[in-house]
N, C-alpha and C. Protein backbone atom coordinates (compact mmCIF):
# COMPACT_ATOMS: atom_id res chain seq x y z
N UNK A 1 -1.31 -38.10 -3.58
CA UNK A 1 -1.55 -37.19 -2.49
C UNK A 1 -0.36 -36.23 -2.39
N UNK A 2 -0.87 -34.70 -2.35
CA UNK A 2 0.36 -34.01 -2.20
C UNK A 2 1.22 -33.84 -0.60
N UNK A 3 2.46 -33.77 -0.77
CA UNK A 3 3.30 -33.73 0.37
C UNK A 3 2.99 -32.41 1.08
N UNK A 4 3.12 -32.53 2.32
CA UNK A 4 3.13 -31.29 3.34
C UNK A 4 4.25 -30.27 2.85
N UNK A 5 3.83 -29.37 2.86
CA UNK A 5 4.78 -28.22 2.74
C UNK A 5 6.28 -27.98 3.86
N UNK A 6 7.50 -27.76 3.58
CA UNK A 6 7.96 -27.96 4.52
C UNK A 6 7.94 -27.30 5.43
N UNK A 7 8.09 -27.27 6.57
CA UNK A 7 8.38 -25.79 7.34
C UNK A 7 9.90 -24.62 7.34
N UNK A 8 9.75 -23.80 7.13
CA UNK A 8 10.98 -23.45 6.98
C UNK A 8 11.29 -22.16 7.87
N UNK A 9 10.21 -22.34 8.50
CA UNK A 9 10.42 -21.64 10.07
C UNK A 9 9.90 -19.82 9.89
N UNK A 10 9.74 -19.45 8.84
CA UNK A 10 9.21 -18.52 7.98
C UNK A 10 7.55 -18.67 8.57
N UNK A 11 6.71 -17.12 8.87
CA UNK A 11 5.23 -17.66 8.55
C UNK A 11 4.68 -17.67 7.57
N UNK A 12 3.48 -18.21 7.94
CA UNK A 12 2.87 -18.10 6.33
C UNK A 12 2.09 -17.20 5.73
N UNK A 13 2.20 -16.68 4.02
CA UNK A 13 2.04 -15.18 3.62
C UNK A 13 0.40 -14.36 4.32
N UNK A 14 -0.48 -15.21 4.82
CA UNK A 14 -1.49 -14.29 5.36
C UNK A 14 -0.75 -13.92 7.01
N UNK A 15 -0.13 -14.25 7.70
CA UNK A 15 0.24 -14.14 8.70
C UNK A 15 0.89 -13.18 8.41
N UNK A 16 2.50 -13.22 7.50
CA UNK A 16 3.21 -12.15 7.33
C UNK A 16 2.52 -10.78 7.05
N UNK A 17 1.46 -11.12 6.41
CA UNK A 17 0.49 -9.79 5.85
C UNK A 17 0.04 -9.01 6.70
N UNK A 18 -0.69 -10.15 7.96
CA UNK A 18 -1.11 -9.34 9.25
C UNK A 18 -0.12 -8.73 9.44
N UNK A 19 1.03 -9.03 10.25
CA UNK A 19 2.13 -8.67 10.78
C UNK A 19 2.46 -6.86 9.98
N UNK A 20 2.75 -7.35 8.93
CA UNK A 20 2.58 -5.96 7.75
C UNK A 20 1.79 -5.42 7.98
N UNK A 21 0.49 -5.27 8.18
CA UNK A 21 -0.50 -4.20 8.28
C UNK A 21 -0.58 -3.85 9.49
N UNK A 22 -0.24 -4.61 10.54
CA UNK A 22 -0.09 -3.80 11.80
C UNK A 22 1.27 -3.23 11.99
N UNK A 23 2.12 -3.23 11.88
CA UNK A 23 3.16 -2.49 11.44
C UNK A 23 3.07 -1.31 11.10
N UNK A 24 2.28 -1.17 10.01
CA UNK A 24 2.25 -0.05 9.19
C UNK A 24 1.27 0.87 9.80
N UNK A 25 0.16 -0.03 10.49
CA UNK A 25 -0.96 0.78 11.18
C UNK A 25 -0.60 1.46 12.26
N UNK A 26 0.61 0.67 12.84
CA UNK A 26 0.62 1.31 14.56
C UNK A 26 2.34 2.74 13.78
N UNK A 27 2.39 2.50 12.30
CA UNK A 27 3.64 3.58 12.17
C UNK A 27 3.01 4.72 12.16
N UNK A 28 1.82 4.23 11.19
CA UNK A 28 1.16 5.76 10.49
C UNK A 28 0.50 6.30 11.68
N UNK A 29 -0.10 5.80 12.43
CA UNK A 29 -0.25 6.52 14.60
C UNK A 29 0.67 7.43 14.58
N UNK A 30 2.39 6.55 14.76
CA UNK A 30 3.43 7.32 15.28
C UNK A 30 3.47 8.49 14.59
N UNK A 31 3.69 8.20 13.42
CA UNK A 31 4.16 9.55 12.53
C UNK A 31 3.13 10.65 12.64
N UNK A 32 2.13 10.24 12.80
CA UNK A 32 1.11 11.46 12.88
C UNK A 32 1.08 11.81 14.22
N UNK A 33 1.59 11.45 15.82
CA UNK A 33 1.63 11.88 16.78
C UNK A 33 2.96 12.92 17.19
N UNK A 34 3.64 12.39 15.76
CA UNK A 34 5.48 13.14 16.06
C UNK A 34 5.07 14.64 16.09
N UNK A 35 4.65 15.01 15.01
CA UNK A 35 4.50 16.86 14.75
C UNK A 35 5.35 17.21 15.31
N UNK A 36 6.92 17.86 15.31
CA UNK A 36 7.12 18.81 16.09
C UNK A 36 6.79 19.57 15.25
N UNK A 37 7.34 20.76 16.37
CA UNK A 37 7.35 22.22 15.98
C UNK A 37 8.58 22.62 16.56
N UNK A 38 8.77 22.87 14.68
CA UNK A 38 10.20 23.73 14.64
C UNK A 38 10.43 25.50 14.24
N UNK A 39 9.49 26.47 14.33
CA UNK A 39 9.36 27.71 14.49
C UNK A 39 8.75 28.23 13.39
N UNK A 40 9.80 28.18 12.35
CA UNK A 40 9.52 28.82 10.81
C UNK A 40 8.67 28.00 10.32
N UNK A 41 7.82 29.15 9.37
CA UNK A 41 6.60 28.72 9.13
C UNK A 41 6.65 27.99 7.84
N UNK A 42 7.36 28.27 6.96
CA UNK A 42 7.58 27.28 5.55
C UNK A 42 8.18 26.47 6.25
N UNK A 43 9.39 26.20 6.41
CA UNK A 43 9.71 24.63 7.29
C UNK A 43 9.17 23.96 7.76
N UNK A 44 7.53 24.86 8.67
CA UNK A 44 6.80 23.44 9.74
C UNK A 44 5.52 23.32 8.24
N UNK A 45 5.27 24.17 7.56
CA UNK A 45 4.97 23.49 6.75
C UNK A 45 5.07 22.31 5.75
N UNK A 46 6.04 22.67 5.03
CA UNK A 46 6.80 21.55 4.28
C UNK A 46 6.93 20.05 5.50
N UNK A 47 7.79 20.08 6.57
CA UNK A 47 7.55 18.91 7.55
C UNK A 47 6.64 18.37 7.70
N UNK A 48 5.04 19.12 8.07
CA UNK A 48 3.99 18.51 8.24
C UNK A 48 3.38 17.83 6.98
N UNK A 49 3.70 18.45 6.12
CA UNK A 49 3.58 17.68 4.33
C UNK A 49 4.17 16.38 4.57
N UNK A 50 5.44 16.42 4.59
CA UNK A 50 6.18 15.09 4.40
C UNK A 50 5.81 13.75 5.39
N UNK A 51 5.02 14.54 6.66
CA UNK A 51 5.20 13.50 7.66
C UNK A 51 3.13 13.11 7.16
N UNK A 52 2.68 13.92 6.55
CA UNK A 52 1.25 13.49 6.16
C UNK A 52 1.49 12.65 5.17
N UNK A 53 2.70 12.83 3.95
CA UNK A 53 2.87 11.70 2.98
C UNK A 53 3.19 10.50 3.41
N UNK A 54 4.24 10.07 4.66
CA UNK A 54 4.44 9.10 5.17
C UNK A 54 3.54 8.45 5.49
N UNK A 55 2.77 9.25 6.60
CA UNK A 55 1.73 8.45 7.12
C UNK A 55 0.04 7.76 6.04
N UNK A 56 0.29 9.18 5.04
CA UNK A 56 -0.80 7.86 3.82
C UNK A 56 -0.05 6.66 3.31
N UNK A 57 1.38 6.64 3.13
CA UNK A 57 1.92 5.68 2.21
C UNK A 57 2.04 4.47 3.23
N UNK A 58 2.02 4.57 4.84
CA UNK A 58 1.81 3.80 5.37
C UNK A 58 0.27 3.29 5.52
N UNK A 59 -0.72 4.17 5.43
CA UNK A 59 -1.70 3.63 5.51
C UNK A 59 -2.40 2.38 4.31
N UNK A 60 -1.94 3.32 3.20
CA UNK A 60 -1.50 2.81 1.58
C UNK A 60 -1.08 0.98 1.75
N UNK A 61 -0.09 1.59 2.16
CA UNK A 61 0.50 -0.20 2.52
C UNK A 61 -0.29 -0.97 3.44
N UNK A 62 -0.80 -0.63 4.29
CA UNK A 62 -1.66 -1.66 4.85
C UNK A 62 -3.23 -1.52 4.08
N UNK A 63 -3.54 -1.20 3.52
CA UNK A 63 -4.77 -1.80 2.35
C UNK A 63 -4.29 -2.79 1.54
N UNK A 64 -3.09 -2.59 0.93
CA UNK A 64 -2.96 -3.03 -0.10
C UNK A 64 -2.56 -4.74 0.66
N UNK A 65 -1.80 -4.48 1.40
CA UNK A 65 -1.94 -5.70 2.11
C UNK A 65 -3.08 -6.40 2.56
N UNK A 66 -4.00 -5.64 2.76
CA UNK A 66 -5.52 -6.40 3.47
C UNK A 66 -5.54 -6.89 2.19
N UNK A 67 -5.80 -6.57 0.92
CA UNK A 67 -5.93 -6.74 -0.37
C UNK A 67 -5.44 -8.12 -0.54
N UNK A 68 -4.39 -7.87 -0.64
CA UNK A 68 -3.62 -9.12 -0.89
C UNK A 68 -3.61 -10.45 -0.23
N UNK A 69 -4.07 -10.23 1.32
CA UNK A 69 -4.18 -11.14 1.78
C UNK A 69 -5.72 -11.75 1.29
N UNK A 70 -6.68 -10.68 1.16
CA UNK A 70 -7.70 -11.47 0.37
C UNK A 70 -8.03 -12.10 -0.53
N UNK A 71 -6.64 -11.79 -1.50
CA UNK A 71 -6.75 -12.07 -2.59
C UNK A 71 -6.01 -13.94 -2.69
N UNK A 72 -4.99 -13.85 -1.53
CA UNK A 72 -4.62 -15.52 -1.08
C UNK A 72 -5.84 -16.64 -0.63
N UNK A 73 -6.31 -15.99 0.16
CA UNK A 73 -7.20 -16.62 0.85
C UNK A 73 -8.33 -16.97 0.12
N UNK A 74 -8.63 -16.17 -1.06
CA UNK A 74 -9.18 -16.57 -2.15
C UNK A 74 -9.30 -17.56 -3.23
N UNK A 75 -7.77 -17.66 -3.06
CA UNK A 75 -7.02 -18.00 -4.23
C UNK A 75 -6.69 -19.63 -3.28
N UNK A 76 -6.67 -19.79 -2.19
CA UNK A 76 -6.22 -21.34 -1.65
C UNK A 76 -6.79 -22.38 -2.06
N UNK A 77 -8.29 -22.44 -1.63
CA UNK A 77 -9.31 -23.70 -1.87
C UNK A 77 -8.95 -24.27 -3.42
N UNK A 78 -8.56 -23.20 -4.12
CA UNK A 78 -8.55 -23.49 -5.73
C UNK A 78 -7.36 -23.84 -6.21
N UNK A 79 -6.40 -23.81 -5.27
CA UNK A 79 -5.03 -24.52 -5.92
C UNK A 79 -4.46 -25.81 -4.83
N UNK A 80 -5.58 -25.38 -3.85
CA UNK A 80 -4.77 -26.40 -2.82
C UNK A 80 -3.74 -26.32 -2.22
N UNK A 81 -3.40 -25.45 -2.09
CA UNK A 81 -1.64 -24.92 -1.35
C UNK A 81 -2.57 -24.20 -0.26
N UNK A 82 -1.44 -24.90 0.98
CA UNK A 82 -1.96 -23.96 2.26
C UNK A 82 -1.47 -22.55 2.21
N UNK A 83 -2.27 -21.40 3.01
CA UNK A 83 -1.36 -20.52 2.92
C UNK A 83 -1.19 -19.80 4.27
């Protein structure tokens, strides 16, 4: 019979995952509510670029995390490790 895993006070990786994707969900909100406006028009351009790249690469990261966590939860029954 295998031994309990220990606790090591850490959660466990589908939990951390949640945690990660809401994170990332409630950033990519922020960043897309920041917009200022700073006058010049190439500058608020370029800004609004960078703050639209942020906010996909945050969105980015929380798929890939849903992903992943599906891909554990998948992956448990068949190795027997809690996760």
């Amino acid at each position: 019979m295998p031994s309990a895993p220990a606790d090591t006070g850490r959660p466990l990786p589908g939990a951390a995952l949640a945690q990660l994707r809401e994170c990332a969900r409630v950033g990519a909100e922020d960043v897309l509510a920041l917009y200022p406006e700073v006058g010049d028009r190439e500058t608020q351009r370029a800004l609004d670029s960078c703050l639209d790249q942020v906010a996909d690469l945050l969105r980015e990261i929380d798929a890939t995390a849903a992903d992943l966590a599906v891909a554990l939860a998948a992956d448990a029954p068949a190795s027997g490790v809690r996760r």
